[in-house]
Protein backbone atom coordinates (compact mmCIF):
# COMPACT_ATOMS: atom_id res chain seq x y z
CA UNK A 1 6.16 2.03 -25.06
CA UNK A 2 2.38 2.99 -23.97
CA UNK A 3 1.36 0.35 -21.39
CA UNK A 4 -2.47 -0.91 -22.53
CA UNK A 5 -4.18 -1.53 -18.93
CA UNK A 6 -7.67 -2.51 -18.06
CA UNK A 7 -8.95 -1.61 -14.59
CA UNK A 8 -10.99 -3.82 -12.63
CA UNK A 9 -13.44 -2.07 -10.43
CA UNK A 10 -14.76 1.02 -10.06
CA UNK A 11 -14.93 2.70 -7.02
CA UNK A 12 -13.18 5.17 -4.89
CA UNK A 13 -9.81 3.54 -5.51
CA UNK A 14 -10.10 2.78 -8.80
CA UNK A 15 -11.28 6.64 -10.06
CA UNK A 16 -8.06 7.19 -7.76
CA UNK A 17 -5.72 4.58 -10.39
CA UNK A 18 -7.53 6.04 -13.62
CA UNK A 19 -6.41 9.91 -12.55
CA UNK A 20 -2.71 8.38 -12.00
CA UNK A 21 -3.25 6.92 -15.49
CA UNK A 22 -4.45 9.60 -16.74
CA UNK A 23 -1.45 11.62 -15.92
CA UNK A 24 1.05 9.27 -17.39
CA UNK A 25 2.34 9.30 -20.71
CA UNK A 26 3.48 5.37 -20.89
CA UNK A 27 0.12 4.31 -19.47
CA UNK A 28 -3.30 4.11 -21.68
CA UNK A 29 -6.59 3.12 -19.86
CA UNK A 30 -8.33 0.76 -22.39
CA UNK A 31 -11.16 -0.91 -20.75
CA UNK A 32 -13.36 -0.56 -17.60
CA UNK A 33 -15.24 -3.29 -15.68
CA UNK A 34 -17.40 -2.63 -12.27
CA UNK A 35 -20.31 -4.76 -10.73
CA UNK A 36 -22.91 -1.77 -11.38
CA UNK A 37 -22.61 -0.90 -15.03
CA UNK A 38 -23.33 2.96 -14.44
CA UNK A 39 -20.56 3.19 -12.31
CA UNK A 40 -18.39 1.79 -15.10
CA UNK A 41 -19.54 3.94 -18.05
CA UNK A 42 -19.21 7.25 -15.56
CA UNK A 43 -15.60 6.40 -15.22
CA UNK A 44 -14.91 4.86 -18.56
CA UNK A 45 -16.34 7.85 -19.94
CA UNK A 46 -14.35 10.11 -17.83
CA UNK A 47 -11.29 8.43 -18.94
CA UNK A 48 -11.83 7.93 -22.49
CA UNK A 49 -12.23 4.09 -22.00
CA UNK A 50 -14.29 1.65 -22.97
CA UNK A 51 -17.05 -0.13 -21.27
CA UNK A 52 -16.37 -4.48 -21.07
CA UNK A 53 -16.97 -7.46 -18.93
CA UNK A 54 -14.14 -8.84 -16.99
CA UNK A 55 -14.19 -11.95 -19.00
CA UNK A 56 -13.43 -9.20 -21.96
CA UNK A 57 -10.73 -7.65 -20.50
CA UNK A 58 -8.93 -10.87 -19.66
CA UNK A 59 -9.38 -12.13 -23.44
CA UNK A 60 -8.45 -8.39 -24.80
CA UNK A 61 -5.46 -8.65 -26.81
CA UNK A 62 -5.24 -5.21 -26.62
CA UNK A 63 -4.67 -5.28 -23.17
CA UNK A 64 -1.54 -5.25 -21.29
CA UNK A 65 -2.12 -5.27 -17.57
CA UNK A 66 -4.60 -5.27 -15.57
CA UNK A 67 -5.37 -2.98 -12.13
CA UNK A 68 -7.04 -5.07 -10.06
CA UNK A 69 -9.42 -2.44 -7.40
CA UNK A 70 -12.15 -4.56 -6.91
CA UNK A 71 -13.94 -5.44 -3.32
CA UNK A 72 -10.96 -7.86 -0.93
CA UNK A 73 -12.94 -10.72 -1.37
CA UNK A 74 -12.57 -10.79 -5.10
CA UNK A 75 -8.98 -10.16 -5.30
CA UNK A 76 -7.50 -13.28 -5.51
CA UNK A 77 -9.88 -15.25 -7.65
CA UNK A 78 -9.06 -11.74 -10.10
CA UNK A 79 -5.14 -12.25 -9.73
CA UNK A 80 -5.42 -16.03 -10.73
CA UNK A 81 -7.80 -15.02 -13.61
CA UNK A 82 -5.59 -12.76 -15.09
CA UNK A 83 -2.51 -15.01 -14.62
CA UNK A 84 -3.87 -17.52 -16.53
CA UNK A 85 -4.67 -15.21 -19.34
CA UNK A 86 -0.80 -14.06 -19.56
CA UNK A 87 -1.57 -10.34 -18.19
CA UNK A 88 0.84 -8.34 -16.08
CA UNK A 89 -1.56 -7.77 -12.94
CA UNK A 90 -1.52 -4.39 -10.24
CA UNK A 91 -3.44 -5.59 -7.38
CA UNK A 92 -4.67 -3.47 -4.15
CA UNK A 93 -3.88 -5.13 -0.82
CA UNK A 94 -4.48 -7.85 0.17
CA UNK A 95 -4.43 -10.45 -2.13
CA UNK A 96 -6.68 -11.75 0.77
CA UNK A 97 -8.01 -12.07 3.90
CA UNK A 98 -6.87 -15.51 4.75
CA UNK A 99 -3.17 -16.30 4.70
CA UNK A 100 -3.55 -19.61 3.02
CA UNK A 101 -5.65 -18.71 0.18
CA UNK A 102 -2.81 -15.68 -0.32
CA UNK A 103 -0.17 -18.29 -0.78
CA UNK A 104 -2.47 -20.84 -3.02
CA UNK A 105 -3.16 -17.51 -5.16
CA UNK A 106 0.82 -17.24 -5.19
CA UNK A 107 1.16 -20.63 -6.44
CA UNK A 108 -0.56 -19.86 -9.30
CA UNK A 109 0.81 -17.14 -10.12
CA UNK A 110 4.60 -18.96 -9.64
CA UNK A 111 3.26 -21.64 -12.08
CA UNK A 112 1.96 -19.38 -14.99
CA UNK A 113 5.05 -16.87 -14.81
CA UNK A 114 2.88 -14.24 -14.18
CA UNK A 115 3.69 -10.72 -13.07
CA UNK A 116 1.96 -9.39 -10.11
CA UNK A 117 2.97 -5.98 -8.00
CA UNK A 118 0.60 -5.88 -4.99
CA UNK A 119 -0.37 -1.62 -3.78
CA UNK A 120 1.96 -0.72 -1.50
CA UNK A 121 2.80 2.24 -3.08
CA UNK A 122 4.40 4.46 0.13
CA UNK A 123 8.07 2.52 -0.49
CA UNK A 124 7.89 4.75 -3.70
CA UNK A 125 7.22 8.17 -2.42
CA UNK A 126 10.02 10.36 -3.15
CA UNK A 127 10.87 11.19 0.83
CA UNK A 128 10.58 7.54 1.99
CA UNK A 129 12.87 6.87 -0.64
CA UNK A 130 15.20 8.99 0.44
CA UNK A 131 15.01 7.68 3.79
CA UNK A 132 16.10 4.31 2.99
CA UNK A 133 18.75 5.39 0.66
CA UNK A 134 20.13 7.19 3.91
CA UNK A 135 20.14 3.76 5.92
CA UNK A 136 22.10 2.32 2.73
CA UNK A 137 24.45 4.28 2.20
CA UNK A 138 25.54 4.31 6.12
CA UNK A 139 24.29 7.44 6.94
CA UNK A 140 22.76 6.50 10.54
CA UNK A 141 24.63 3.31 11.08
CA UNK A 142 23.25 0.45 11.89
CA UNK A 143 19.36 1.08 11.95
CA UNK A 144 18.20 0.13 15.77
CA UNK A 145 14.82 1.82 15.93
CA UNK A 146 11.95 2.83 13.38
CA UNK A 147 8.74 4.66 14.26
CA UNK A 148 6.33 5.57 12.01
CA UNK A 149 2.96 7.33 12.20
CA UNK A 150 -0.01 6.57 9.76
CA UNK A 151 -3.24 8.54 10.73
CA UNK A 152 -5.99 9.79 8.44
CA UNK A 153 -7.67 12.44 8.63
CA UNK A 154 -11.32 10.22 8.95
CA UNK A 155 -12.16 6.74 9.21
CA UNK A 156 -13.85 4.98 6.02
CA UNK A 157 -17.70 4.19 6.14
CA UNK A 158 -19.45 1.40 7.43
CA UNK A 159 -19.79 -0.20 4.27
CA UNK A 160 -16.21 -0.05 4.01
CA UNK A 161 -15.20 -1.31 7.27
CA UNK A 162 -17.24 -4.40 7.29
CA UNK A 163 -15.61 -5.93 4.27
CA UNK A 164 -11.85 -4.66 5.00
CA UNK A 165 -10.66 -6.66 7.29
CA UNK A 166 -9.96 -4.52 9.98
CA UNK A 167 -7.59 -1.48 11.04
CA UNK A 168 -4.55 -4.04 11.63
CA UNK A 169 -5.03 -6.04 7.75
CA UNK A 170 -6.37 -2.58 6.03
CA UNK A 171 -4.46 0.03 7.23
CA UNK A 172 -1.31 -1.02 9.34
CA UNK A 173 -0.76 -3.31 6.29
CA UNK A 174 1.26 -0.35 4.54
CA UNK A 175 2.85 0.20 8.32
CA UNK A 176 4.49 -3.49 8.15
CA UNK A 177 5.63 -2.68 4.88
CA UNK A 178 7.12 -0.10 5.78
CA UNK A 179 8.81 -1.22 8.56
CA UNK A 180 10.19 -4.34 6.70
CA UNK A 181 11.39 -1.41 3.66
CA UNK A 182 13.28 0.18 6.54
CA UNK A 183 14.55 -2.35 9.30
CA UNK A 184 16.58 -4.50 6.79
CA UNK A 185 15.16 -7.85 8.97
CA UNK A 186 11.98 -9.45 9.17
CA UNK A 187 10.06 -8.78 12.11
CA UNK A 188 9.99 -12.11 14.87
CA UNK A 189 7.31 -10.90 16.78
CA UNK A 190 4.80 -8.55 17.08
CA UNK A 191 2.72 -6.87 20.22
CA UNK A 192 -0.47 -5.06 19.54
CA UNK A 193 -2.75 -2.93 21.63
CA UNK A 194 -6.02 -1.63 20.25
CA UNK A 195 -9.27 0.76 21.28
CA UNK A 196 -11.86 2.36 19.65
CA UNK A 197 -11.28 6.23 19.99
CA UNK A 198 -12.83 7.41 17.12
CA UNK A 199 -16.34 5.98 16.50
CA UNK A 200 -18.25 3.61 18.61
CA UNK A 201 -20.14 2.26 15.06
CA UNK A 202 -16.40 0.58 14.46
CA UNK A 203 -16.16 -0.59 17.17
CA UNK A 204 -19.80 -2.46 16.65
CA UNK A 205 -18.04 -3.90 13.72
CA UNK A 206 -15.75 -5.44 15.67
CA UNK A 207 -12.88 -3.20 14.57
CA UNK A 208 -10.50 -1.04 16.12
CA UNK A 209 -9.75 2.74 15.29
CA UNK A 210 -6.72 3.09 16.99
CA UNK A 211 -3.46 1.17 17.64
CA UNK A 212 -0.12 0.93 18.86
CA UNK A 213 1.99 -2.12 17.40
CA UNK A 214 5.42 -3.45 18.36
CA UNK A 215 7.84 -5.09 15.57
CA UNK A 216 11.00 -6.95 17.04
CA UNK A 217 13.26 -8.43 14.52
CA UNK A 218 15.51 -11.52 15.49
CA UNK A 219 18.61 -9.41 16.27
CA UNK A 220 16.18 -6.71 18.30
CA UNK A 221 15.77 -4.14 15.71
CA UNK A 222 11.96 -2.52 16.86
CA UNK A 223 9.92 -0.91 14.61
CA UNK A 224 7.01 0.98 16.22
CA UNK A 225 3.38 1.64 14.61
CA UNK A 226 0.93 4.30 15.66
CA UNK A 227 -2.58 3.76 14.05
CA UNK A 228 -5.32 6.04 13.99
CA UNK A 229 -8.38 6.58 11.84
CA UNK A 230 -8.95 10.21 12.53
CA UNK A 231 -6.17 13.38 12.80
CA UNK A 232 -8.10 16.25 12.52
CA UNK A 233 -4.98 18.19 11.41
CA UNK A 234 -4.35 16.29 7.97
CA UNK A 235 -3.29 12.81 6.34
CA UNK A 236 -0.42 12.06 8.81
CA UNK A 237 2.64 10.28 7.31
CA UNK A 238 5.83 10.45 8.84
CA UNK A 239 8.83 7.71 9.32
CA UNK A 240 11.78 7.71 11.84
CA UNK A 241 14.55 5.40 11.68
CA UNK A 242 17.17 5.43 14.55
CA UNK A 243 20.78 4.15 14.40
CA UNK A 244 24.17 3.92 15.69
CA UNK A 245 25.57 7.26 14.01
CA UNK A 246 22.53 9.20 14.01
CA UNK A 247 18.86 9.65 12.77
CA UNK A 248 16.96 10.06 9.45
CA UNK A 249 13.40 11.10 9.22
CA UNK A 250 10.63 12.05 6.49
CA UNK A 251 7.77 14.62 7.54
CA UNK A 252 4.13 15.62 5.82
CA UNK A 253 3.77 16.44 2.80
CA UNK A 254 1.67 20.39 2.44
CA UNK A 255 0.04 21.58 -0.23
CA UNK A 256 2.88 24.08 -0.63
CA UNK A 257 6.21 24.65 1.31
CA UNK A 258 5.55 28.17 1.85
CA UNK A 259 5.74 29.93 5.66
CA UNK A 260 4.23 33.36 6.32
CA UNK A 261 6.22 34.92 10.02
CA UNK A 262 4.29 37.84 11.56
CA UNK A 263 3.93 39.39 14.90
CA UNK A 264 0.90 36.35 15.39
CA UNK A 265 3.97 33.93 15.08
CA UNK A 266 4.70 31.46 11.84
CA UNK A 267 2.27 29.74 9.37
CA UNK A 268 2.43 27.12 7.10
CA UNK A 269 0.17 25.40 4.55
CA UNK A 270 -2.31 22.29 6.11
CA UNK A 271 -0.81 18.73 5.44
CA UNK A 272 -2.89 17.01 2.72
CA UNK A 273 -6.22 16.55 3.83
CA UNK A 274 -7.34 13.41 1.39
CA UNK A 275 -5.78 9.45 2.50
CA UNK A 276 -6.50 8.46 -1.03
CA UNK A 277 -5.30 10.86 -3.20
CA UNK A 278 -2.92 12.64 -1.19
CA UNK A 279 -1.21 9.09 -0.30
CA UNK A 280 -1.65 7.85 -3.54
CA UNK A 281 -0.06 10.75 -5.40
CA UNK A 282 3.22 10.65 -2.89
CA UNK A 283 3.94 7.05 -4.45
CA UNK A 284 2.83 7.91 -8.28
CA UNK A 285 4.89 10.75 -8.04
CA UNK A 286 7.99 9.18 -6.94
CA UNK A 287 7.15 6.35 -9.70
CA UNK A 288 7.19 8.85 -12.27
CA UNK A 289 10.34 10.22 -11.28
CA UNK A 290 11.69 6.98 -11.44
CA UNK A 291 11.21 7.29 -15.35
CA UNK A 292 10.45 3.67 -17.32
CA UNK A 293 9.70 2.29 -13.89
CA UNK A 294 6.92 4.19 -13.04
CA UNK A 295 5.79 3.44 -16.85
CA UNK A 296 6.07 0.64 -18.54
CA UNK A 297 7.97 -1.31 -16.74
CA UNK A 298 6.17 -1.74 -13.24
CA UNK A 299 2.96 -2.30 -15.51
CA UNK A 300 4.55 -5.25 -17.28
CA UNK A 301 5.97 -6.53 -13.96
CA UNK A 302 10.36 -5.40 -15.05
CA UNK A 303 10.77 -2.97 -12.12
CA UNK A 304 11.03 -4.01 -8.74
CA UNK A 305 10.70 -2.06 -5.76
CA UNK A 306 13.77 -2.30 -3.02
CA UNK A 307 13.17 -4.10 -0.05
CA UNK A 308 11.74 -7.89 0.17
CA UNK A 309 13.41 -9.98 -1.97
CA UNK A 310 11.38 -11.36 -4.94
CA UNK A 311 9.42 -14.93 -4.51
CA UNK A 312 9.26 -14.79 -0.77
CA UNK A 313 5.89 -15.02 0.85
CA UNK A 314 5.26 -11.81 2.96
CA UNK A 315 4.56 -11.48 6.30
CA UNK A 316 2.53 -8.84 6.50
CA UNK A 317 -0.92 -10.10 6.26
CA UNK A 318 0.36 -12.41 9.06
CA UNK A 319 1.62 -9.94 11.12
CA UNK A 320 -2.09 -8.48 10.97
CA UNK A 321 -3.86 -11.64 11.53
CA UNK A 322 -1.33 -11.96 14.53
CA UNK A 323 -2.36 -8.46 15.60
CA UNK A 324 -6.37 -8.94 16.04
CA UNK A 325 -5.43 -10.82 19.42
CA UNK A 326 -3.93 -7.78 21.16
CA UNK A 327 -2.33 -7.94 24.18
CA UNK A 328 -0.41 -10.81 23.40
CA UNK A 329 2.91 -11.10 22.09
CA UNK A 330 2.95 -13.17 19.14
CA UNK A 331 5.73 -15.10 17.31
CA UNK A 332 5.43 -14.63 13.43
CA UNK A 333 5.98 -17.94 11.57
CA UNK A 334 7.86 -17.02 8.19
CA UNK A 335 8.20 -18.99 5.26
CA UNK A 336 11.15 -19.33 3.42
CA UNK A 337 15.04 -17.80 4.31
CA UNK A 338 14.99 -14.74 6.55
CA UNK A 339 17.40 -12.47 3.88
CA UNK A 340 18.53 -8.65 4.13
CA UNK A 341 16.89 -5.93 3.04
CA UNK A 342 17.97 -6.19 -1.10
């Protein structure tokens, strides 16, 4: 089955989404939509797509699914839109900025039966994969510690940073993700410490560039996050989880897995040097290894990722709202039964 998709938006993430869709023989980019119509066409036409309005694409009955890429602030009117109009939606993160317009957009999409994955697309990289299926099948224990390190290689514009919410709801999103993916509880509380490092014009924004967060789950399982907007070595990316028989990890990823010894000592390839399409193509890779899941059925909504248990409100947005007043421990209020890791 070819999955019929319209994408939403046309910018730097969403010419990222119409490469992956490119690549993928169950996926077919139909239609393209973007506030500034030469945007549009230059990706539409790049892709062998079409040109329409959003109201078109949500009408199109020869549309699937929609990829939702568009600005934050746009996200969750999108989401509801396309619920209503029976699509299977992909939406970036965050649904929003504001916890209680996530869970009203939720609502809807609980009432219409809709199908909604939101872009947290590291739980499907092949190596993070492999990582939890470690922890499951008892190969460290009983997972007591995680660490995990999420730099890039160079913070986002201006433009960017003013309407992303911040380092904690932007980037550390994928971080408490993660974290949840690996720790099997739901974090309790959560400490935050922040500084700008990197570039005084984020910090003007009243943003951070770099952060160090604490997770504590109700039984004490910690997760630790380091943040950082710049690592001038590569797009940094590695996980650590802890436990009572032992350790499991996941390093880089390098453009190859070659090393050259001479008498000047060893060398090996750079990590990946791009966030966005070295990040992205971790996750699309392990979705396409995962056959009709990374196809068709994530598209129309059938596969599920492991980890939080369907119909549960997440945390994570909260757990970066809770993070903005750092140096403060804060006690996360969660909604609905605290389950295991499914």
């Amino acid at each position: 089955m070819t999955v019929r998709l319209g994408l939403l938006g046309a910018g730097r993430i969403g010419k990222v989404h119409a490469k992956a869709i490119a690549a993928n023989s169950g996926a077919r980019l139909i239609a393209v939509a973007d506030a500034f119509p030469d945007a549009a066409a230059a990706l539409a036409a790049s892709a062998g797509a079409e040109v329409r309005s959003v109201d078109a694409i949500m009408d199109a009955s020869d549309i699937d699914a929609v990829l939702i890429t568009t600005p934050t602030d746009l996200h969750a009117a999108m989401i509801e839109r396309a619920a209503r109009a029976g699509k299977a939606i992909f939406c970036e993160k965050p649904i929003d900025l504001d916890v209680a317009r996530v869970r009203s957009c939720l609502a809807v999409v609980a009432e219409t039966g809709a199908k909604l994955m939101v872009g947290f697309n590291r739980r499907f990289d092949p190596n993070f994969a492999e990582v939890r299926r470690q922890i499951d099948a008892g190969a460290i224990g009983s997972v007591e510690m995680v660490s995990i390190t999420s730099r890039d290689p160079g913070a986002p514009p201006a433009d960017y940073i003013k309407r992303s919410g911040g380092i904690f709801r932007d980037m550390a999103i994928h971080d408490f993700d993660i974290a949840r993916f690996l720790l099997g509880e739901e974090p309790v509380t959560v400490y935050a410490s922040a500084s700008v490092l990197v570039d005084p014009e984020i910090g003007a924004l009243g943003d951070y560039d770099s952060a160090s967060i604490v997770l504590t789950t109700r039984s004490g399982r910690i997760a630790q996050i380091s943040n950082s907007r710049r690592a001038s070595y590569g797009y940094d990316q590695r996980i650590e989880a802890h436990g009572s028989k032992g350790l499991v990890s996941a390093e880089n990823v390098r453009a190859t897995n070659v090393e050259v010894a001479g008498a000047d000592g060893y060398r090996r390839a750079q990590f990946l040097h791009d966030a966005l399409h070295g990040g992205l193509s971790r996750g699309n890779r392990g979705l396409r290894r995962r056959g009709g899941a990374g196809r068709s059925d994530l598209a129309l909504g059938r596969g599920r990722s492991q980890g939080a248990p369907p119909g549960r409100c997440r945390p994570d947005l909260g757990a970066g709202e809770a993070c903005r007043r750092c140096g403060s421990v804060i006690r996360l209020r969660l909604h609905g039964a605290v389950t295991p890791r499914q």
